[in-house]
C-alpha atoms as a PDB file:
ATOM      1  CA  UNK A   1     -22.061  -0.415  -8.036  1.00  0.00           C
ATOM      2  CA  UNK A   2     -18.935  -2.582  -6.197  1.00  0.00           C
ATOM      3  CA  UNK A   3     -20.202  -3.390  -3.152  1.00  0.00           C
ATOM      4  CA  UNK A   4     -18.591  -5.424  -0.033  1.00  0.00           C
ATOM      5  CA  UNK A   5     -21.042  -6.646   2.829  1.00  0.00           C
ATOM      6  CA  UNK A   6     -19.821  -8.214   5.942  1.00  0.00           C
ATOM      7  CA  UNK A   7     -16.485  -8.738   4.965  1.00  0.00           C
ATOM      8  CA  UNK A   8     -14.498 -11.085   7.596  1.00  0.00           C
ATOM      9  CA  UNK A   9     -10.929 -12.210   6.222  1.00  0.00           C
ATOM     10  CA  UNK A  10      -9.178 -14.753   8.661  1.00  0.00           C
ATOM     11  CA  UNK A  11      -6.075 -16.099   7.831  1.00  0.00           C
ATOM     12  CA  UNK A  12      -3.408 -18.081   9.549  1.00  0.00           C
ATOM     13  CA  UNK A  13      -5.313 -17.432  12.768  1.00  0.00           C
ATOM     14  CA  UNK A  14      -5.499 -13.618  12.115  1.00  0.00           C
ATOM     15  CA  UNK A  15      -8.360 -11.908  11.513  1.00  0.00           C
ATOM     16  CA  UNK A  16      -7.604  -9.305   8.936  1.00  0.00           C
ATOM     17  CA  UNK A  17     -10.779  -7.973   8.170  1.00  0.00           C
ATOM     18  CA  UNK A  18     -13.904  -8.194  10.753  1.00  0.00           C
ATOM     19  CA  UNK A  19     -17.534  -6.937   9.578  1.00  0.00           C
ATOM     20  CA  UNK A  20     -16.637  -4.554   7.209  1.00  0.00           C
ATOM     21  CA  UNK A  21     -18.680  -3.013   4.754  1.00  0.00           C
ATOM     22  CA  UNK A  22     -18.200  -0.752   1.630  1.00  0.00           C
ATOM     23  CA  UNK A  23     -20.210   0.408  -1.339  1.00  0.00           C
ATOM     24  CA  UNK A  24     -18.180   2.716  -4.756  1.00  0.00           C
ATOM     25  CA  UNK A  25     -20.705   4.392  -7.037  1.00  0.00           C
ATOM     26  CA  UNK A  26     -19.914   5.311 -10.712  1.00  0.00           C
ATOM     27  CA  UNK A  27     -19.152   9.365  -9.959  1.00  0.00           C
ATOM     28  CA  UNK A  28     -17.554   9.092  -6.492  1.00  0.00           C
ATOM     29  CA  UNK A  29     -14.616   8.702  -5.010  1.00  0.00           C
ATOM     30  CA  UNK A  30     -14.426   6.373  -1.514  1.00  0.00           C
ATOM     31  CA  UNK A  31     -10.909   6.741   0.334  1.00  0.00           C
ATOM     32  CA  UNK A  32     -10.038   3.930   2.753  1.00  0.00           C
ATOM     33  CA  UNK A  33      -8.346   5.636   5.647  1.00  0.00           C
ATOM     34  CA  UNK A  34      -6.524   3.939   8.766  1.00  0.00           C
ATOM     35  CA  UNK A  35      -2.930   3.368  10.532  1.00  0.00           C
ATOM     36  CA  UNK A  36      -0.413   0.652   9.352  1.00  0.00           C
ATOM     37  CA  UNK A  37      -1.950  -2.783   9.763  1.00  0.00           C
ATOM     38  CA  UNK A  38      -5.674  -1.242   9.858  1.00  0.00           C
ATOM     39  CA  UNK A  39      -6.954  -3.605   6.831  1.00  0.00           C
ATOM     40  CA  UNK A  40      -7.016  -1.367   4.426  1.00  0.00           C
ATOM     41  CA  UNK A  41      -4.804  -3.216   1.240  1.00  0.00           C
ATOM     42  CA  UNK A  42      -6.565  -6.297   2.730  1.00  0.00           C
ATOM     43  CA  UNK A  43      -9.969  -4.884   1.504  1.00  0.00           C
ATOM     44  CA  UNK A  44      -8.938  -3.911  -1.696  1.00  0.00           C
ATOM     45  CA  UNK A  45      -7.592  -7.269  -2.357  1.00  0.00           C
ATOM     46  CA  UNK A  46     -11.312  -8.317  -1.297  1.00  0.00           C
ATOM     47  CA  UNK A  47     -13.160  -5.862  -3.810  1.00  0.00           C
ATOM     48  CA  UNK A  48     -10.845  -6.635  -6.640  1.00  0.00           C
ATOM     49  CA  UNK A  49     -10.797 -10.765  -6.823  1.00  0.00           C
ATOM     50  CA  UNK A  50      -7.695 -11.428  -4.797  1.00  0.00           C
ATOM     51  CA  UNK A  51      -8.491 -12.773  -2.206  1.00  0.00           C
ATOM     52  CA  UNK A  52     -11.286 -14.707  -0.822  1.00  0.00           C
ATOM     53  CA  UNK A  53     -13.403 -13.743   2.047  1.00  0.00           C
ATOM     54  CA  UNK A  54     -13.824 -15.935   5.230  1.00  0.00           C
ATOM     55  CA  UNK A  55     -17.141 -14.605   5.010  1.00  0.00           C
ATOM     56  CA  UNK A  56     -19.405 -11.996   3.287  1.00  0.00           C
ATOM     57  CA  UNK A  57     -20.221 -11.194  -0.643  1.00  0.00           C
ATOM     58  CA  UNK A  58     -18.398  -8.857  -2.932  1.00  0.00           C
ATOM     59  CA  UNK A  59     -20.627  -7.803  -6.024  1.00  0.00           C
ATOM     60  CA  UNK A  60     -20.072  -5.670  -9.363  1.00  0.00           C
ATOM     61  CA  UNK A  61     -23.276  -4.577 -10.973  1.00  0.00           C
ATOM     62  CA  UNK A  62     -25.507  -6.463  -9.235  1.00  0.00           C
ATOM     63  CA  UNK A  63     -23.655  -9.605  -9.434  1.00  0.00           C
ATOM     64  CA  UNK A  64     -21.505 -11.433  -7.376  1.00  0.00           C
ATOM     65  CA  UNK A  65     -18.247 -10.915  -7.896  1.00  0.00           C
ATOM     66  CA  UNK A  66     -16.810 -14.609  -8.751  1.00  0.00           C
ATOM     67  CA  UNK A  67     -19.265 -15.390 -11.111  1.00  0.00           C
ATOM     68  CA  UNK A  68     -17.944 -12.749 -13.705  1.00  0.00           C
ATOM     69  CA  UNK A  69     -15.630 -13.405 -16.441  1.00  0.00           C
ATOM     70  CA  UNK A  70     -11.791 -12.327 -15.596  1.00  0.00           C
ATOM     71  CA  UNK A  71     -11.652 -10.605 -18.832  1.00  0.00           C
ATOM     72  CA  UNK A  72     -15.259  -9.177 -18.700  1.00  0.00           C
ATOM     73  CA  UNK A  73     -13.954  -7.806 -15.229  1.00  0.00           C
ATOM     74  CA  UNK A  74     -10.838  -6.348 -16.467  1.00  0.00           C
ATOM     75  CA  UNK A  75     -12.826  -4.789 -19.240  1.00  0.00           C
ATOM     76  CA  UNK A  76     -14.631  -2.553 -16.391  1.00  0.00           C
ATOM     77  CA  UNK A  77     -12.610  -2.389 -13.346  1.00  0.00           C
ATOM     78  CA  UNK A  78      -9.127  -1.632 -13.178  1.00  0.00           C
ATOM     79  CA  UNK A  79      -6.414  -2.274 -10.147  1.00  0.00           C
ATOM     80  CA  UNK A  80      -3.529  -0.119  -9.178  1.00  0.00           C
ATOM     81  CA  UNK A  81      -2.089  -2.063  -6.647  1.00  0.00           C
ATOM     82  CA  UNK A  82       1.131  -0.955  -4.064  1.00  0.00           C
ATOM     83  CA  UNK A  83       3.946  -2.073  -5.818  1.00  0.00           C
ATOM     84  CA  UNK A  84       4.090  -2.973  -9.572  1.00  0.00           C
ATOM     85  CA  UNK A  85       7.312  -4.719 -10.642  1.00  0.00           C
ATOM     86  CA  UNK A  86       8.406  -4.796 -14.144  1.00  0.00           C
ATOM     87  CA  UNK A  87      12.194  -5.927 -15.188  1.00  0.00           C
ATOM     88  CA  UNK A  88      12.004  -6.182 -18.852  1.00  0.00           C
ATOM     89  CA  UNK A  89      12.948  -3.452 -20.720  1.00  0.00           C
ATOM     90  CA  UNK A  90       9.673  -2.549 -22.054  1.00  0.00           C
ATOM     91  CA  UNK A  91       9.368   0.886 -23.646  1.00  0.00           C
ATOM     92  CA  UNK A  92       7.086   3.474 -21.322  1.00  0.00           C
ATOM     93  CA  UNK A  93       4.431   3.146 -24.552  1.00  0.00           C
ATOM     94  CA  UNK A  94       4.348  -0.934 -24.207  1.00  0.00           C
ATOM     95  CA  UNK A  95       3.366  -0.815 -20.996  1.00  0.00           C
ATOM     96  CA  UNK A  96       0.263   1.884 -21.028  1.00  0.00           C
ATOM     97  CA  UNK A  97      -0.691  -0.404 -23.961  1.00  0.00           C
ATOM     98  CA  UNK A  98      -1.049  -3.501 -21.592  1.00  0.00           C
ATOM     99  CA  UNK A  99      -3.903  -2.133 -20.080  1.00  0.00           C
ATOM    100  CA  UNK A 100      -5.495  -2.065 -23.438  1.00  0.00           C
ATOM    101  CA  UNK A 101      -4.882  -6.063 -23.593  1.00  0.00           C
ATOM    102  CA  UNK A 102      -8.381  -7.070 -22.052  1.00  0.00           C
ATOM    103  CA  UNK A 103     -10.425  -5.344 -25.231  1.00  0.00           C
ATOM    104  CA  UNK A 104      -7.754  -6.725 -27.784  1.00  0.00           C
ATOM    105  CA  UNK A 105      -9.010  -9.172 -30.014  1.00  0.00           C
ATOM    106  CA  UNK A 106      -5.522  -9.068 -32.522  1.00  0.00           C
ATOM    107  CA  UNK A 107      -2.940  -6.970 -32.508  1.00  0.00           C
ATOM    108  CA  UNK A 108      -3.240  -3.570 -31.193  1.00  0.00           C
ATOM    109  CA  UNK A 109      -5.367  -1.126 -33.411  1.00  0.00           C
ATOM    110  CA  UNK A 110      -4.100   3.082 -33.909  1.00  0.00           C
ATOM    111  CA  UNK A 111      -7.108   3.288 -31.391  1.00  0.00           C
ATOM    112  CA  UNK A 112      -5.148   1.384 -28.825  1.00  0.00           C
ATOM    113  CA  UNK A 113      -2.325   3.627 -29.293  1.00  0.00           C
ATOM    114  CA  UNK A 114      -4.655   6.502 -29.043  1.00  0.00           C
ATOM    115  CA  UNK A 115      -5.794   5.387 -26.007  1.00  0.00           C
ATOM    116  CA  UNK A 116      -2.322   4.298 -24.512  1.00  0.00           C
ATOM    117  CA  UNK A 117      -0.591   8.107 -25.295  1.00  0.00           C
ATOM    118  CA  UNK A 118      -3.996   9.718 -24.050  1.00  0.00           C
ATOM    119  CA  UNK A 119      -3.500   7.888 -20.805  1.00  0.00           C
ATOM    120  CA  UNK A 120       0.181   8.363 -20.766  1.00  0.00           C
ATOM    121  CA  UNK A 121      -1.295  12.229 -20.773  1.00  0.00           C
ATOM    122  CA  UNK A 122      -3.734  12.174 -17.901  1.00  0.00           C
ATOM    123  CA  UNK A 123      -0.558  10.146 -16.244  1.00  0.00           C
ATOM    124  CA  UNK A 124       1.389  13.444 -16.793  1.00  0.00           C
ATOM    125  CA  UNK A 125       4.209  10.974 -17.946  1.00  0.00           C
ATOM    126  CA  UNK A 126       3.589  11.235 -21.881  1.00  0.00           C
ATOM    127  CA  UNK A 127       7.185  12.664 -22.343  1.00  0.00           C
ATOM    128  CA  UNK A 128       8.558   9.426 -21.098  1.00  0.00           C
ATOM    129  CA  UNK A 129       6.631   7.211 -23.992  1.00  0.00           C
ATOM    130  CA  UNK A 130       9.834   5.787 -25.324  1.00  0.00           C
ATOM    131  CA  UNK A 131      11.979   5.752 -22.273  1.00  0.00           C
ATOM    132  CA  UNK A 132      12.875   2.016 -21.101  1.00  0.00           C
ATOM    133  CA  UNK A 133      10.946   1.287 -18.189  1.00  0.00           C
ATOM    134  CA  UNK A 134      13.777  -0.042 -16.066  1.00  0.00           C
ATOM    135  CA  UNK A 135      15.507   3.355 -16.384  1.00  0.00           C
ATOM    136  CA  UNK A 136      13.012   5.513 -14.460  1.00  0.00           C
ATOM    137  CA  UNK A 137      12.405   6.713 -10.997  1.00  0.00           C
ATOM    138  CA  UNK A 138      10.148   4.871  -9.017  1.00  0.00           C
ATOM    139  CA  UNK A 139       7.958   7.678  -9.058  1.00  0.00           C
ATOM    140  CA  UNK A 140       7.907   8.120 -12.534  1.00  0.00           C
ATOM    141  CA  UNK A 141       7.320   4.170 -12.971  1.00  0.00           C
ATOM    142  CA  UNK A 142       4.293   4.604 -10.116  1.00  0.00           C
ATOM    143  CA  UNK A 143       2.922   7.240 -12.348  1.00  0.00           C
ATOM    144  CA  UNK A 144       3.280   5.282 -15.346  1.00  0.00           C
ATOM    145  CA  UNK A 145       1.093   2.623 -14.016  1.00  0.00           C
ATOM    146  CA  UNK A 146      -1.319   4.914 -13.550  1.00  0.00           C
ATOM    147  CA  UNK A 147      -1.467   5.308 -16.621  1.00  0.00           C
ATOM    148  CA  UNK A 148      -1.659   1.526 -17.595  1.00  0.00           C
ATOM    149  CA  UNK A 149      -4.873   1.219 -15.774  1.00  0.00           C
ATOM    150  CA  UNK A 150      -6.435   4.445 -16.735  1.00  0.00           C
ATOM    151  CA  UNK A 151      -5.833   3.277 -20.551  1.00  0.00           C
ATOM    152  CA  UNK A 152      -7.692  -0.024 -19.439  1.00  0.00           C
ATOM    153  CA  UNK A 153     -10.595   1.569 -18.685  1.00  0.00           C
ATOM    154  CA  UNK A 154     -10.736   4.466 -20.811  1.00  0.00           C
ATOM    155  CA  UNK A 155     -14.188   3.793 -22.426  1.00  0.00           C
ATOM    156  CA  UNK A 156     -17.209   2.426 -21.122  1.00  0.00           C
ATOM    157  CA  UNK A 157     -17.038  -1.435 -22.530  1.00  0.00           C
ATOM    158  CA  UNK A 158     -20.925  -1.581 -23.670  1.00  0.00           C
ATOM    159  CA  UNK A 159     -22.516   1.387 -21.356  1.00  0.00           C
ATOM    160  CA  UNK A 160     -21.191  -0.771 -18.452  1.00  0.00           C
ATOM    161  CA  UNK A 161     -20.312   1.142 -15.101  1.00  0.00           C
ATOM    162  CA  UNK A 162     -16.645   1.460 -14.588  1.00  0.00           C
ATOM    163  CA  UNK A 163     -14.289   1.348 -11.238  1.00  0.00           C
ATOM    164  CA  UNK A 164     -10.735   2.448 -10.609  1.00  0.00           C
ATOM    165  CA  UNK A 165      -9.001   0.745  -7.344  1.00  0.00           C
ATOM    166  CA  UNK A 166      -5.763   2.338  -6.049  1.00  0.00           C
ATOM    167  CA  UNK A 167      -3.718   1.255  -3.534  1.00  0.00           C
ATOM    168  CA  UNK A 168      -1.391   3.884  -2.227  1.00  0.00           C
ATOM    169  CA  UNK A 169      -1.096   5.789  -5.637  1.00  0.00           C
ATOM    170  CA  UNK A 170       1.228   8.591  -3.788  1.00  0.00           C
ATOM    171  CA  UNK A 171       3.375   6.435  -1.721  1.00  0.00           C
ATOM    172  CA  UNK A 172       6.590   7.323  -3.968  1.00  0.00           C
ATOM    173  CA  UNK A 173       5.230  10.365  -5.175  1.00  0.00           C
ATOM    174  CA  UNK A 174       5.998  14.074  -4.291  1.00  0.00           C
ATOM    175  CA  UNK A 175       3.849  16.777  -3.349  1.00  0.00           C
ATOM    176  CA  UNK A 176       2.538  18.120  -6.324  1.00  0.00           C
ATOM    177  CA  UNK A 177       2.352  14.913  -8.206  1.00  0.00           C
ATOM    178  CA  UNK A 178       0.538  13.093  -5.293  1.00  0.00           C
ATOM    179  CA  UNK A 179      -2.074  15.809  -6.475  1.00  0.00           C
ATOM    180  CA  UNK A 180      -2.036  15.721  -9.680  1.00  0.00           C
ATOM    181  CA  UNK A 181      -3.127  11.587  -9.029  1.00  0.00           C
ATOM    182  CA  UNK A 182      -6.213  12.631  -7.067  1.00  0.00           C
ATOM    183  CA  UNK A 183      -6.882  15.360  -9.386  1.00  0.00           C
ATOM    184  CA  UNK A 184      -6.925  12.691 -12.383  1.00  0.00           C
ATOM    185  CA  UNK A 185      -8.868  10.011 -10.135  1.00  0.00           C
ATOM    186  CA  UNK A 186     -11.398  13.185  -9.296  1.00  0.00           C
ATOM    187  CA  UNK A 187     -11.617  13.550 -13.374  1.00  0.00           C
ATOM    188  CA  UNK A 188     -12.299  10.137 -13.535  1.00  0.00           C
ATOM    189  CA  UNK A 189     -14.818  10.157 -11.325  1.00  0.00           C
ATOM    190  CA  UNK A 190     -16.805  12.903 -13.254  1.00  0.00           C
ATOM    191  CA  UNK A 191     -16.794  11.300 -16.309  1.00  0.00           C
ATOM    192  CA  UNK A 192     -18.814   8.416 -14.199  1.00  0.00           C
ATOM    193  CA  UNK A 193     -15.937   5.887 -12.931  1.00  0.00           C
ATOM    194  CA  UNK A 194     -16.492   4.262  -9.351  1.00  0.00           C
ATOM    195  CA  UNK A 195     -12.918   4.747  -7.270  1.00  0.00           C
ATOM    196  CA  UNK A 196     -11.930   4.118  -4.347  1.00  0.00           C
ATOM    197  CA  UNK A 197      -8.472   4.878  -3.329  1.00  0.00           C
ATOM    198  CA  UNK A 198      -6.612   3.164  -0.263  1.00  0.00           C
ATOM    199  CA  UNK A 199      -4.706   6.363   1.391  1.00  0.00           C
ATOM    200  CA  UNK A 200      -2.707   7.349   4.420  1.00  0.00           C
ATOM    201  CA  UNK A 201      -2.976  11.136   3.890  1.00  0.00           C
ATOM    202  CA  UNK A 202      -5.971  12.092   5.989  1.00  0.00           C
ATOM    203  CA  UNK A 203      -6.236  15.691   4.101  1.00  0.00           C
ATOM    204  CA  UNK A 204      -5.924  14.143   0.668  1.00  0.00           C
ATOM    205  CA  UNK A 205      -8.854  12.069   1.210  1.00  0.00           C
ATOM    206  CA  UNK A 206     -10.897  15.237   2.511  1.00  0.00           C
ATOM    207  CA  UNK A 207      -9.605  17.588  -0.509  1.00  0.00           C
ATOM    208  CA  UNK A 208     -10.673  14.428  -2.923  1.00  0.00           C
ATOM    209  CA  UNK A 209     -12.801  11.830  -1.522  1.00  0.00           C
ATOM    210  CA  UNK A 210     -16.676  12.172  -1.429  1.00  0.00           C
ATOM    211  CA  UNK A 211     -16.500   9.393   1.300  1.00  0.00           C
ATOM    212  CA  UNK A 212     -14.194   7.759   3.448  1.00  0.00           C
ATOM    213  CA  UNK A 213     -14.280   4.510   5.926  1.00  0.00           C
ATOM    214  CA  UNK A 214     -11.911   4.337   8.937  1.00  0.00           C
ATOM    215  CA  UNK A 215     -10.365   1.482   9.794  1.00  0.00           C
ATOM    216  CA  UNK A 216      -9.053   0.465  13.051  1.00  0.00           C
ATOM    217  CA  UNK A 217      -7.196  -2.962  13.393  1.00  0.00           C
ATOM    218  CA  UNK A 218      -9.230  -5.143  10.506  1.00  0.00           C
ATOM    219  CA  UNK A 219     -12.939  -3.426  11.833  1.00  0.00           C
ATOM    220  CA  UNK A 220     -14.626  -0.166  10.855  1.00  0.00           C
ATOM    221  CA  UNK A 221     -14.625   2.966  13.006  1.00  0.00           C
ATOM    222  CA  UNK A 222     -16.215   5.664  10.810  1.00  0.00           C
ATOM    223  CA  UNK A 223     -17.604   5.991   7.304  1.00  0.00           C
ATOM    224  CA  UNK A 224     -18.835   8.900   5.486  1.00  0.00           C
ATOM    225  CA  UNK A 225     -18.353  12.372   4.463  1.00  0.00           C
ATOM    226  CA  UNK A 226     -15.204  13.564   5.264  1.00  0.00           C
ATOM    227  CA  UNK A 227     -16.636  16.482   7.665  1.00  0.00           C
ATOM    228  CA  UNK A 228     -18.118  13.858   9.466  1.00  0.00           C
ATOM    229  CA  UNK A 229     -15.456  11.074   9.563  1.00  0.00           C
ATOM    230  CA  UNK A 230     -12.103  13.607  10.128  1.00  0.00           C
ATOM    231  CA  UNK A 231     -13.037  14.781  13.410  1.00  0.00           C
ATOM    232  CA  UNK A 232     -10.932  15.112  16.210  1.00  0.00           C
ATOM    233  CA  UNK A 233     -11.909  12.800  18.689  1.00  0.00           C
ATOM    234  CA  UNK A 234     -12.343  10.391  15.964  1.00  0.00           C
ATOM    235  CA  UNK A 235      -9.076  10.884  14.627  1.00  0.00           C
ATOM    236  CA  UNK A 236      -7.152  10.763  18.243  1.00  0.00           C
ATOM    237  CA  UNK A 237      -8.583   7.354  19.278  1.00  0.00           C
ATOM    238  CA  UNK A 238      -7.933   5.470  15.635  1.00  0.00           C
ATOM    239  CA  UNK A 239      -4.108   7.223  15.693  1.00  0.00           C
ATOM    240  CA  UNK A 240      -3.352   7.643  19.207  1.00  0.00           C
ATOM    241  CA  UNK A 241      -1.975  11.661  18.735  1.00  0.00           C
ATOM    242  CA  UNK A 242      -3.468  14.813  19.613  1.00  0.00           C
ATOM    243  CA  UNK A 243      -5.102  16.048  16.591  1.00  0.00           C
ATOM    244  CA  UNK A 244      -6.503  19.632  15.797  1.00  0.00           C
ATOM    245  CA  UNK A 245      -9.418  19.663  12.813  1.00  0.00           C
ATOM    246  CA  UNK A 246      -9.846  23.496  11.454  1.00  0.00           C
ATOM    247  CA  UNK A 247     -11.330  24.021   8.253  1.00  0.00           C
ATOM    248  CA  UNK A 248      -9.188  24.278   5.196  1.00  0.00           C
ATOM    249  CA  UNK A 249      -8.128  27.858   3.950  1.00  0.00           C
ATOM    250  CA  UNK A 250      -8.607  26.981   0.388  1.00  0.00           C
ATOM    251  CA  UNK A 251     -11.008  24.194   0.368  1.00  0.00           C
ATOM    252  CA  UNK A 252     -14.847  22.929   1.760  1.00  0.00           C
ATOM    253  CA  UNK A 253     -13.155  20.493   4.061  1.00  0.00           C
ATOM    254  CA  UNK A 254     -11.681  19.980   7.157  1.00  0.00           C
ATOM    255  CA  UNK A 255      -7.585  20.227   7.482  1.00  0.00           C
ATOM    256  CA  UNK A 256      -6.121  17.908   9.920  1.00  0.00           C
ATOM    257  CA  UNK A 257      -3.376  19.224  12.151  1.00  0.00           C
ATOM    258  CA  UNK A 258      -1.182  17.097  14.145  1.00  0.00           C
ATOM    259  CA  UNK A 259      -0.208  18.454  17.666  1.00  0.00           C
ATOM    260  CA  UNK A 260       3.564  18.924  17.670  1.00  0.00           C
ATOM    261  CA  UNK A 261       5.316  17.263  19.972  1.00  0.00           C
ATOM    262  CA  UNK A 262       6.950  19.771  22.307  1.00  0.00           C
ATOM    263  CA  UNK A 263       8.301  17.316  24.780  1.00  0.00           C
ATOM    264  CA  UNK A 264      10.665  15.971  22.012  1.00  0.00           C
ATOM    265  CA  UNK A 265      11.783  18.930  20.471  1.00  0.00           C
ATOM    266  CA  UNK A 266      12.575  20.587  24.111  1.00  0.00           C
ATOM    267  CA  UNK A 267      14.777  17.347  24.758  1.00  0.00           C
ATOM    268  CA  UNK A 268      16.082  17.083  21.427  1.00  0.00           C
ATOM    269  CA  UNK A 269      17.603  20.405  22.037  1.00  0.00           C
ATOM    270  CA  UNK A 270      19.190  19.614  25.418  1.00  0.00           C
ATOM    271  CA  UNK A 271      20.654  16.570  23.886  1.00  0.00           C
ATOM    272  CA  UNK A 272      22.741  19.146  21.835  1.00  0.00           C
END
């Protein structure tokens, strides 16, 4: 299990992060909900090594987390973080094969490779394996990321547990790709991976997370199923907008409904 107890992150003055708690099992997937400025990146920087806490433990496995070996870590947990910049002209292929560089111990093998196109697969970007990186969209390189972690923790590294962080993995991403991520994060999570996922999409995180935590300006509001957490009261005082929960017409979960703003559009209109 990655756990964080009583996480407090002050810096500069600022407190980030106040009391916060969070727990990924292998098999589940945890979204991390909550407006701009909520905490929520902040956390994940917490769980994966980033940054310090002012206070409170992180642990993987049973052990805390800064007494593990960086490559022993990166043999087990993987981080897709916001942005990831890359300039050289690496071919698509090179870079899924980076996340095969904490188990190398040479030169890549043919399993490596294996690995690195199988990812590129999941990624749904496998067609792109000798394009030069620099020349793709950014949500092409996004997806192709996603791939580079996946390949690092394709296989279990000696029956250990493994986790898959995401920050924002559908920020540049259309509609049907930014569900074709959670789809492959919800496959991951079935063949026993740990994720947790950092999202501003409310109804993604109730079509794919098993639980979610609400944040609210560094502290948390809500955690747990998404039935129980995406309610509208809930919602309204985190966001600040009317909010209508009905359940989903094609899925067990609620569907989130922002109140449209009639005021606007009337005096949109009589602007024209």
């Amino acid at each position: 299990m990655l756990e964080g107890r009583n996480i407090h992150v002050v810096l500069d003055g600022n407190v980030l992060l106040e009391d916060v708690s969070i727990h990924v099992r292998p098999g589940e997937v945890v979204a991390v909900l909550g407006p701009n400025g909520a905490g929520k990146s902040t956390l994940l920087k917490v769980l994966c090594g980033d940054l310090s806490p002012t206070k409170g433990t992180v642990s993987m496995e049973g052990r805390v987390l800064t007494s593990w070996d960086k490559k022993a870590s990166a043999q087990i947990r993987a981080v897709l973080p916001q942005q990831s910049s890359l300039s050289f002209p690496f071919r698509v292929l090179e870079v899924a094969l980076m996340g095969r560089s904490p188990h190398l111990r040479g030169p890549e093998t043919q399993r490596d490779y294996a690995i690195a196109r199988a990812a590129l697969q999941e990624a749904g970007v496998d067609h792109l394996e000798d394009r030069l990186y620099p020349t793709l969209s950014g949500g092409e390189g996004q997806r192709v990321h996603l791939g580079r972690v996946l390949a690092q923790i394709w296989e279990a590294a000696d029956e250990k547990s493994r986790y898959l962080l995401l920050d924002e993995p559908t920020s540049s991403l259309d509609l049907a790709h930014q569900h074709h991520t959670l789809t492959v994060a919800r496959a991951f999570a079935e063949r026993q991976v740990g994720v947790l996922v950092v999202l501003h999409d409310l109804n993604l995180a109730a079509q794919y997370a098993d639980r979610v935590l609400l944040l609210k300006a560094g502290r948390e509001v809500a955690t747990g199923p998404p039935e129980q957490v995406l309610q509208a009261e809930i919602i309204e005082a985190v966001y600040e907008i009317p909010i209508t929960v009905i359940p989903h017409p094609h899925s067990p979960c609620p569907l989130v409904v922002p109140a449209a703003n009639n005021q606007n559009k009337t005096a949109s209109k009589v602007s024209h």
